[in-house]
Protein backbone atom coordinates (compact mmCIF):
# COMPACT_ATOMS: atom_id res chain seq x y z
CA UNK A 1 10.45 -21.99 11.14
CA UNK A 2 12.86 -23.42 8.75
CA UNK A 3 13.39 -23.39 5.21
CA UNK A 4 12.03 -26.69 3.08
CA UNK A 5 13.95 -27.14 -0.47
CA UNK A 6 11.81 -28.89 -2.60
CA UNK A 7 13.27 -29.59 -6.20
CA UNK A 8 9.91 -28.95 -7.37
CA UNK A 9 9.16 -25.93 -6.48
CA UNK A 10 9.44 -22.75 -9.04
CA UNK A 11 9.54 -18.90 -8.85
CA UNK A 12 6.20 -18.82 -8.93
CA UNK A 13 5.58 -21.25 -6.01
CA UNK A 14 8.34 -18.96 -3.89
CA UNK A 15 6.34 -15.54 -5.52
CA UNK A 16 3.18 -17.08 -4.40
CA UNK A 17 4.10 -18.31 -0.87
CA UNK A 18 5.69 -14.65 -0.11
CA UNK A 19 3.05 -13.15 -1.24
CA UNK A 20 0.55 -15.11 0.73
CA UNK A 21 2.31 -14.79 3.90
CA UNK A 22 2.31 -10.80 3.17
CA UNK A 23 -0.78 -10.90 2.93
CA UNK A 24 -1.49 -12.85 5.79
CA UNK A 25 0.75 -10.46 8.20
CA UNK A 26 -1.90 -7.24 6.74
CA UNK A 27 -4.76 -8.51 7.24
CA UNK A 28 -3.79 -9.50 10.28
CA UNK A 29 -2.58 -6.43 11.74
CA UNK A 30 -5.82 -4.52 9.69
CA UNK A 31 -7.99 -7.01 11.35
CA UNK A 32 -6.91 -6.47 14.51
CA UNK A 33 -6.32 -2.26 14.63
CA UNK A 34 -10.05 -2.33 13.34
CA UNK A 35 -11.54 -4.46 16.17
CA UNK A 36 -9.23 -2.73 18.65
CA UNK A 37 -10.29 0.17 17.86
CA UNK A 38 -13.62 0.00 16.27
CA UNK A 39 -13.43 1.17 12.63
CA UNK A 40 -15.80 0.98 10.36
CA UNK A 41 -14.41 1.38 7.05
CA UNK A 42 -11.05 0.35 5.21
CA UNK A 43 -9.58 1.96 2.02
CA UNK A 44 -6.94 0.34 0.50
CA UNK A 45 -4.82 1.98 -1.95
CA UNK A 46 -1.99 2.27 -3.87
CA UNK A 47 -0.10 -0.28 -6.45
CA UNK A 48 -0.29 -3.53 -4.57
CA UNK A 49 -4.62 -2.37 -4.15
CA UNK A 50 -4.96 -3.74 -7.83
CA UNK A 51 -4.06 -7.20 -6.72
CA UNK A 52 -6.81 -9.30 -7.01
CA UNK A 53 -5.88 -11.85 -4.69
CA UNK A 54 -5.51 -9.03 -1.52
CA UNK A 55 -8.91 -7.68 -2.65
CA UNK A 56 -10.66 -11.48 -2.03
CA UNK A 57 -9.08 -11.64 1.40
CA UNK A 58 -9.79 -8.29 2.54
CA UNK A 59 -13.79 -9.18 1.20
CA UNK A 60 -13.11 -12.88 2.79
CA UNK A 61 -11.13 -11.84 6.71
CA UNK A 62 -12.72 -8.55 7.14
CA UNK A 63 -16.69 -9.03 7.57
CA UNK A 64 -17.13 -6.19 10.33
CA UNK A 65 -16.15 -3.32 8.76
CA UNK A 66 -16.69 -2.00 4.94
CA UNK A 67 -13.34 -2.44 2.56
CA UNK A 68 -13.07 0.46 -0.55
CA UNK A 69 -11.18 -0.25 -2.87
CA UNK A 70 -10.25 2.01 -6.13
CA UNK A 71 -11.16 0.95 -9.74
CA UNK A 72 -8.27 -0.73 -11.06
CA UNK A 73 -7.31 1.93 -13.43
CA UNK A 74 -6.92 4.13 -10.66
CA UNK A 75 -4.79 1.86 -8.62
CA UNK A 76 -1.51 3.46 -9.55
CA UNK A 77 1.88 2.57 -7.97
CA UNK A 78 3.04 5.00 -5.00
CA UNK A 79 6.06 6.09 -7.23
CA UNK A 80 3.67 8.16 -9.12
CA UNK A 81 2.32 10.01 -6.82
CA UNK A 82 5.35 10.69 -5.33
CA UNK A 83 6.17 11.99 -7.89
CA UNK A 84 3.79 14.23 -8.66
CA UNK A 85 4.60 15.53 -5.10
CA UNK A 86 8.15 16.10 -5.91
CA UNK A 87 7.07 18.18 -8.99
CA UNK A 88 4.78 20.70 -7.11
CA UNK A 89 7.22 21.13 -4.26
CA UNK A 90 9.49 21.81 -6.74
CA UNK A 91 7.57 24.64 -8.41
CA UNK A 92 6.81 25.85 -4.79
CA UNK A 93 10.56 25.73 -3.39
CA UNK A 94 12.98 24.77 -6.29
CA UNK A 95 15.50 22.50 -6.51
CA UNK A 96 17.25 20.75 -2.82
CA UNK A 97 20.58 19.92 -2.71
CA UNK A 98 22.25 16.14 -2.72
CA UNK A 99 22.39 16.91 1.42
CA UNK A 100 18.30 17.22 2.17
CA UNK A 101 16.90 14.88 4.80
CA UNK A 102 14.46 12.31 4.35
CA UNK A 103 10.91 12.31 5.75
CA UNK A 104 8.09 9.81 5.26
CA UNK A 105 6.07 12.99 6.69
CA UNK A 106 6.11 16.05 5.10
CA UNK A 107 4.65 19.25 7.08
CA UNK A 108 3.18 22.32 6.00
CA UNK A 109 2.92 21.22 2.42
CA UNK A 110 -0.11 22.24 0.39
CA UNK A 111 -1.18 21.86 -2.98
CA UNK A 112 -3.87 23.61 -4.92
CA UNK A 113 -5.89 21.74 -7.24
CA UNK A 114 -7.89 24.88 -8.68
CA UNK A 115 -5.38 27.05 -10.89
């Protein structure tokens, strides 16, 4: 597909559209892992869970399976947990140099929520 100027349009309209078409590329690929594959129950989290808009078309495209969804105030951006991460690995293994690796999987990692 091409790209339509229109004068008219503002940063909202572009904000909007984007995040629309997101959305629709999700819930499609949700939709279809959970009738591929028969699951029951969604849970969305993160940041972008607190969006009110994803939350109506997860209730609106997804009728065979249950959607969870945190409370809004506990819908907290991905940075901060993250970082939270980063602070107990430090405590476990100190400080890594300018030269680690990055993972989007970390192994053997455990943290203990009882003190």
């Amino acid at each position: 597909k091409s790209f339509v100027k229109n004068p008219g349009w503002t940063k909202g309209d572009l904000a909007a559209s984007f995040q629309r078409r997101a959305f629709d590329m999700l819930i499609k690929k949700v939709k279809k892992a959970v009738e591929h594959f028969g699951i029951p129950r969604v849970v969305v989290g993160g940041g972008v869970s607190a969006n009110l808009y994803l939350r109506q078309r997860f209730a609106q495209d997804l009728k065979n399976c249950l959607v969870y969804f945190p409370d809004v105030r506990y819908a907290t951006d991905n940075a901060a947990m993250i970082a939270g991460f980063a602070y107990h690995e430090y405590l476990q293994s100190g400080a890594s140099g300018l030269d680690s690796g990055v993972s989007a999987r970390v192994k053997g990692f455990k943290i203990s929520l009882v003190e």
